[in-house]
N, C-alpha and C. Protein backbone atom coordinates (compact mmCIF):
# COMPACT_ATOMS: atom_id res chain seq x y z
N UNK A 1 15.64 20.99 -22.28
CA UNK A 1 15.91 22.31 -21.80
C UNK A 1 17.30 22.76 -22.20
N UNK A 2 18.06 21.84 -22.44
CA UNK A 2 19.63 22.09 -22.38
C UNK A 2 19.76 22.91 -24.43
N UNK A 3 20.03 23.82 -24.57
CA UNK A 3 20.26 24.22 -25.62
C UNK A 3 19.39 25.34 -26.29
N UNK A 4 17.64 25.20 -26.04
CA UNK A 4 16.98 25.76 -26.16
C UNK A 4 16.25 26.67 -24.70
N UNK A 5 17.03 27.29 -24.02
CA UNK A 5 16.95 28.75 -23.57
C UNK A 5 16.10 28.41 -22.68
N UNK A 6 16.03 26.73 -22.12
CA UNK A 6 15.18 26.55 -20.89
C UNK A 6 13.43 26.72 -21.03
N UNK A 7 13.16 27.39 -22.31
CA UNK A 7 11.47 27.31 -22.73
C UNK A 7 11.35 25.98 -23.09
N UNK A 8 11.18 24.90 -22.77
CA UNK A 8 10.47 23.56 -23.05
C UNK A 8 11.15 22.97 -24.42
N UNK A 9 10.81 21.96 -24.40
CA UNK A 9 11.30 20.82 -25.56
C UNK A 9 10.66 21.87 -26.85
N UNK A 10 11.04 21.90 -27.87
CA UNK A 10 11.20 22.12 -29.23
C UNK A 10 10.86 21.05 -29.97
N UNK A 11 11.68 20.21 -30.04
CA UNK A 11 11.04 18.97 -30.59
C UNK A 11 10.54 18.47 -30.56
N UNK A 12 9.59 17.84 -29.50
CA UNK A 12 8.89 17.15 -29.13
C UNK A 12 9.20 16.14 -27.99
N UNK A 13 10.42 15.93 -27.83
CA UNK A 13 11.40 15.04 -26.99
C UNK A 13 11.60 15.86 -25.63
N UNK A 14 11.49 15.26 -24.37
CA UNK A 14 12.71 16.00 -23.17
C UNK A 14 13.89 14.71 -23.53
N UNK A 15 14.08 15.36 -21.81
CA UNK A 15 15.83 14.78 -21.96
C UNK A 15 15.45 13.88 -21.33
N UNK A 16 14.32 13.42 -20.60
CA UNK A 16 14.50 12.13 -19.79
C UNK A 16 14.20 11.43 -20.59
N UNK A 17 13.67 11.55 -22.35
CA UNK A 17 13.72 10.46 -22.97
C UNK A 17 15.24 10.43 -23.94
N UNK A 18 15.65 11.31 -23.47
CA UNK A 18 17.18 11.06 -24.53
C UNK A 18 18.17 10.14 -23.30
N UNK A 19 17.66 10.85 -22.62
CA UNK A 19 18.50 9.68 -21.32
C UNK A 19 18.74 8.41 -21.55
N UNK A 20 16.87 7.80 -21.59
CA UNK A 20 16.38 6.81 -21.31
C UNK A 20 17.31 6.12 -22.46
N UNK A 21 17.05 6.45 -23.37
CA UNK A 21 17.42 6.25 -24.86
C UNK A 21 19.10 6.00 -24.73
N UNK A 22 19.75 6.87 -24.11
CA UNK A 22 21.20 6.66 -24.03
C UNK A 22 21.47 5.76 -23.14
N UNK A 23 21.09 5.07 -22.14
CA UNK A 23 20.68 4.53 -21.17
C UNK A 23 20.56 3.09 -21.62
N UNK A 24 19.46 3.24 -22.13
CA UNK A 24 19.26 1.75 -23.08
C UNK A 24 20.19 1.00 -23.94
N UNK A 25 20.46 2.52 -24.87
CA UNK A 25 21.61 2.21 -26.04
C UNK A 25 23.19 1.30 -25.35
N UNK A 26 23.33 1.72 -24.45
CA UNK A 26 24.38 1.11 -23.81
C UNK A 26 23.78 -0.17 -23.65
N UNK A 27 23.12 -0.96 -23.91
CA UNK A 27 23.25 -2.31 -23.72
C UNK A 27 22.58 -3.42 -22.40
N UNK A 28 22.13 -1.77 -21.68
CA UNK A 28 21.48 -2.62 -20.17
C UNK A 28 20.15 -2.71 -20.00
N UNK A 29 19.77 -3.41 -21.24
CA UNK A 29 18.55 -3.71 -21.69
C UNK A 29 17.93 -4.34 -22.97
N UNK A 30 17.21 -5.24 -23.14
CA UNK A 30 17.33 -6.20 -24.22
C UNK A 30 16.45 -5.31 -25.46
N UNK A 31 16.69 -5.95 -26.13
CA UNK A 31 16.06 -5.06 -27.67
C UNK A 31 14.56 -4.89 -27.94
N UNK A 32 13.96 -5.68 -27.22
CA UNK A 32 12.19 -5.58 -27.02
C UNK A 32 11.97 -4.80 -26.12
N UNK A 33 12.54 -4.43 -24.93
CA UNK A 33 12.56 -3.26 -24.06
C UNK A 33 13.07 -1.90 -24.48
N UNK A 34 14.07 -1.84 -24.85
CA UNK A 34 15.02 -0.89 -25.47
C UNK A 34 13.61 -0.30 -26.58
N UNK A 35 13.19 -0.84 -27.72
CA UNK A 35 12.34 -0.62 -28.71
C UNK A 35 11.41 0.00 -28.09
N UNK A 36 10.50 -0.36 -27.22
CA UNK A 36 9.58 0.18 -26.44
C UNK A 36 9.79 1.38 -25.70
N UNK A 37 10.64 1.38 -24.93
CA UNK A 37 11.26 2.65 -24.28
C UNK A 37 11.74 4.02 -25.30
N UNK A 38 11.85 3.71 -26.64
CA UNK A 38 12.42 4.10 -27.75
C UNK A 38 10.77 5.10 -28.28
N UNK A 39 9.67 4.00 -28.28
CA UNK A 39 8.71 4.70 -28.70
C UNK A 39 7.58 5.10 -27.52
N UNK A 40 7.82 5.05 -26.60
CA UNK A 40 7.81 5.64 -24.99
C UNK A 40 5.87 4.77 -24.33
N UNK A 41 6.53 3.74 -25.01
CA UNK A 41 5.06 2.41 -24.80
C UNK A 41 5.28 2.07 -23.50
N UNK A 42 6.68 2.37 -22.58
CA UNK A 42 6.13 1.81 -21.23
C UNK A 42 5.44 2.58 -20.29
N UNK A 43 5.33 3.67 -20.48
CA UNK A 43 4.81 4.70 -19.75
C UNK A 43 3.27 4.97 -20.05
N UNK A 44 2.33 4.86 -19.30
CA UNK A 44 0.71 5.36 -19.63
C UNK A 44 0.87 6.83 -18.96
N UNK A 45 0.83 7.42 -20.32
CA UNK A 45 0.75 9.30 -19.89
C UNK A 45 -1.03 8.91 -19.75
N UNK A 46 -1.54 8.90 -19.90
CA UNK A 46 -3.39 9.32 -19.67
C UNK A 46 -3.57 9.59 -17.92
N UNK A 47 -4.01 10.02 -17.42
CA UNK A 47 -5.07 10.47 -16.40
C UNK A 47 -6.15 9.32 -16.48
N UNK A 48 -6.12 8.40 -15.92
CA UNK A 48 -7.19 7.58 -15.27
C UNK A 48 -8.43 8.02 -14.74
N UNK A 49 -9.57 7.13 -15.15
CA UNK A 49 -10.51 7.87 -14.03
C UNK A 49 -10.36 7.31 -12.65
N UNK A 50 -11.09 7.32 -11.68
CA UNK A 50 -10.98 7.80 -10.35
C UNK A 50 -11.65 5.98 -10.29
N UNK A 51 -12.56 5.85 -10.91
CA UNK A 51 -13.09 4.23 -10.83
C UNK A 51 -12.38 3.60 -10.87
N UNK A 52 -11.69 3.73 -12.20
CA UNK A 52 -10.69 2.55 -12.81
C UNK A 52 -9.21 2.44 -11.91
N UNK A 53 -9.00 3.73 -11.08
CA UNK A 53 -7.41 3.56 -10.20
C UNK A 53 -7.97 2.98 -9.15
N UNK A 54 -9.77 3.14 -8.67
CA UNK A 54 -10.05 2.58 -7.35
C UNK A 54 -9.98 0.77 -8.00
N UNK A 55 -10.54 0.27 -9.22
CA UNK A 55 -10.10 -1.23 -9.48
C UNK A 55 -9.13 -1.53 -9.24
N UNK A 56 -7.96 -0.57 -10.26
CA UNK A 56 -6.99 -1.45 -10.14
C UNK A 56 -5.99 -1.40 -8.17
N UNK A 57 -6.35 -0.70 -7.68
CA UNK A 57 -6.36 -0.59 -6.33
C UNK A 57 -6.90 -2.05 -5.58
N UNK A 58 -8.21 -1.94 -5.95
CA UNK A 58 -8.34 -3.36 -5.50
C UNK A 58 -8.38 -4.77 -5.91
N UNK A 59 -7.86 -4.72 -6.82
CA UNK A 59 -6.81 -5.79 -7.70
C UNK A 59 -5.85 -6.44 -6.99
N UNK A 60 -5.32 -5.22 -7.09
CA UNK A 60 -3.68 -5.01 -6.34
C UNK A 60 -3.60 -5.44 -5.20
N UNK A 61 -4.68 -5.09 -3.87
CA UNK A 61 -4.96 -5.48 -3.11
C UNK A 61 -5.37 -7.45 -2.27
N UNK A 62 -6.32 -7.57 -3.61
CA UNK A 62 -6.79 -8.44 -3.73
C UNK A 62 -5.55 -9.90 -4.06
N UNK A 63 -4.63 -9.80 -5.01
CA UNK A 63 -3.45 -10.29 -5.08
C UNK A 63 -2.64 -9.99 -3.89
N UNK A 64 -2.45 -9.26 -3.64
CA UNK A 64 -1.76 -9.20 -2.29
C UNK A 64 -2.12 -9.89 -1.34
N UNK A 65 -3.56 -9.95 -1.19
CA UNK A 65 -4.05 -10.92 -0.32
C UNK A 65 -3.58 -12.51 -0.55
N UNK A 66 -3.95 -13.07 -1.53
CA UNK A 66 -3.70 -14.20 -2.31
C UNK A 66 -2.34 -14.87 -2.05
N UNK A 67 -1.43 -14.06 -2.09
CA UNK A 67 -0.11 -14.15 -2.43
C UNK A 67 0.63 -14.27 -0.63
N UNK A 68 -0.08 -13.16 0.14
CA UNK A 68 0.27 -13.63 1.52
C UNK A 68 -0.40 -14.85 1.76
N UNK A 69 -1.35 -15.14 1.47
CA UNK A 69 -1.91 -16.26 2.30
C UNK A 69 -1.26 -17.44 1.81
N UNK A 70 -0.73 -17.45 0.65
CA UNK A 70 -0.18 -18.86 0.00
C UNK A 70 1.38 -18.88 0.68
N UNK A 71 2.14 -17.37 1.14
CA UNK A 71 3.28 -17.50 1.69
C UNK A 71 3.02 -18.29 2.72
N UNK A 72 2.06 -18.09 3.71
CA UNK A 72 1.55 -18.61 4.61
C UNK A 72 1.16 -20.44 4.91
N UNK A 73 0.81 -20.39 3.92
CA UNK A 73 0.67 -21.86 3.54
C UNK A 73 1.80 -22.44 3.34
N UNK A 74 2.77 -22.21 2.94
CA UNK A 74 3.70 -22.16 2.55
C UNK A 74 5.01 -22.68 3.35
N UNK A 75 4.59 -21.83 4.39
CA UNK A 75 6.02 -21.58 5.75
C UNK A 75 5.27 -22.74 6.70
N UNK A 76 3.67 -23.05 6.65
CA UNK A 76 3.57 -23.83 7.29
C UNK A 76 3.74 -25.15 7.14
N UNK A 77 3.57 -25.12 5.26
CA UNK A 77 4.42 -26.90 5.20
C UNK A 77 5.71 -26.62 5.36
N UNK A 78 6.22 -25.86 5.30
CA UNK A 78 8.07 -25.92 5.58
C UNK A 78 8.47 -26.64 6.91
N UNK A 79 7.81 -26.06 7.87
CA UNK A 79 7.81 -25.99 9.40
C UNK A 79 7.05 -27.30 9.99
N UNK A 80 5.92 -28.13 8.95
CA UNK A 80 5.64 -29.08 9.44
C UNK A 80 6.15 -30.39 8.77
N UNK A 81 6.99 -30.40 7.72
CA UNK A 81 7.87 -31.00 7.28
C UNK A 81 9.59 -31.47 7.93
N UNK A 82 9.60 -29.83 8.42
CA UNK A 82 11.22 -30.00 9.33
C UNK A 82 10.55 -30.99 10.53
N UNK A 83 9.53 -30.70 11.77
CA UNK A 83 9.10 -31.12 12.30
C UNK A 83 8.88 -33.16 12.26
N UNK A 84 7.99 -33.12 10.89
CA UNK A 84 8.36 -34.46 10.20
C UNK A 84 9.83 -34.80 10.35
N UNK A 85 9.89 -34.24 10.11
CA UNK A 85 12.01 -34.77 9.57
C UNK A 85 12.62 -34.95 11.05
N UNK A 86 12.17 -34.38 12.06
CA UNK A 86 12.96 -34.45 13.07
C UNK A 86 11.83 -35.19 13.99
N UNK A 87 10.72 -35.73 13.87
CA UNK A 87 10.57 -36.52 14.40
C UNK A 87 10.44 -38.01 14.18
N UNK A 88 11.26 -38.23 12.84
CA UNK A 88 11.26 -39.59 12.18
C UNK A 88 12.68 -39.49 12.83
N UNK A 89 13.50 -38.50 12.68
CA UNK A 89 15.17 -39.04 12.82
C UNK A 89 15.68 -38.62 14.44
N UNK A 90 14.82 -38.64 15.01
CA UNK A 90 15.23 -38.92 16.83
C UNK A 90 14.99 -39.89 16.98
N UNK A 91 16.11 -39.97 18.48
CA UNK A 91 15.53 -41.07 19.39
C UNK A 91 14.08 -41.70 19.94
N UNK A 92 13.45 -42.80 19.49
CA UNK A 92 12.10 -42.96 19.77
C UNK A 92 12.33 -42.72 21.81
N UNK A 93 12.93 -43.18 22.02
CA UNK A 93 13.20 -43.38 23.37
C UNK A 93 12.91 -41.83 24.05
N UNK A 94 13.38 -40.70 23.13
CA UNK A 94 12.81 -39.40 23.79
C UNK A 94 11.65 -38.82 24.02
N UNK A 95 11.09 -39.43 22.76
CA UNK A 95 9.68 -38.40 22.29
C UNK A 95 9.16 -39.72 23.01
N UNK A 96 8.53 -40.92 23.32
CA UNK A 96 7.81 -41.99 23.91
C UNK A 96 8.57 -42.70 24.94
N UNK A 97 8.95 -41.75 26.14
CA UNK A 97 10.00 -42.68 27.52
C UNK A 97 9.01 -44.30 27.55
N UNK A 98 9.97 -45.25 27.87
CA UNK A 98 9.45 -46.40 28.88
C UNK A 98 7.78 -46.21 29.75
N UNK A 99 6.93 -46.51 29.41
CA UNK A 99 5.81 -46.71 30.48
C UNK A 99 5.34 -45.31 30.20
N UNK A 100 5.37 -44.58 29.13
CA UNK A 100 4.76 -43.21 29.14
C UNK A 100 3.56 -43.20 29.00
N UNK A 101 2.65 -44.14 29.17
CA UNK A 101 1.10 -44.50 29.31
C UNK A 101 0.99 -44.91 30.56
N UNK A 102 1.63 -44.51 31.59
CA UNK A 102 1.10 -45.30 32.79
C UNK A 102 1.22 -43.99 33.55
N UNK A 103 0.80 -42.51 32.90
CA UNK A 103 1.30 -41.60 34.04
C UNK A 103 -0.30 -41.54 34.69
């Protein structure tokens, strides 16, 4: 917009890809990214159909699921490990008093 009178790109370019481009050029981004961003491959301009956003929806979903449940798994060996750990390195005398079978 900047130069040409605010009626749309002329060239074919906006500015959020000259940005991107200046952006990149500075260095805060490696040269296989930079290249790509250059020929504007990270972005899917298409319109999806309505099927294919409901897949990848439940994809997305579906991993999400996956991914909590393994956190889950996860925190529970943590927690039954500390547990381990602290009941090998106490006092036996706490966790099993004298005569604790005779209540």
């Amino acid at each position: 917009m900047v130069g040409n009178g605010g009626g749309g790109s002329q060239t074919g370019r906006n500015e959020f890809g000259e940005l991107a481009l200046a952006y990149t050029d500075a260095g805060c981004v490696g040269g296989a990214a930079r290249e790509a961003i250059a020929r504007g491959g990270m972005v899917e301009r298409r319109i999806k159909p309505y099927n294919e956003q409901q897949a990848e929806k439940a994809a997305r979903a579906e991993q999400t699921r996956v991914f909590r449940r393994n956190q889950v798994f996860g925190l529970i060996i943590v927690a039954a490990a500390i547990c381990l750990w602290w009941l090998l390195h106490t006092n036996p005398k706490w966790i099993f008093p004298p005569a604790w079978w005779h209540w």
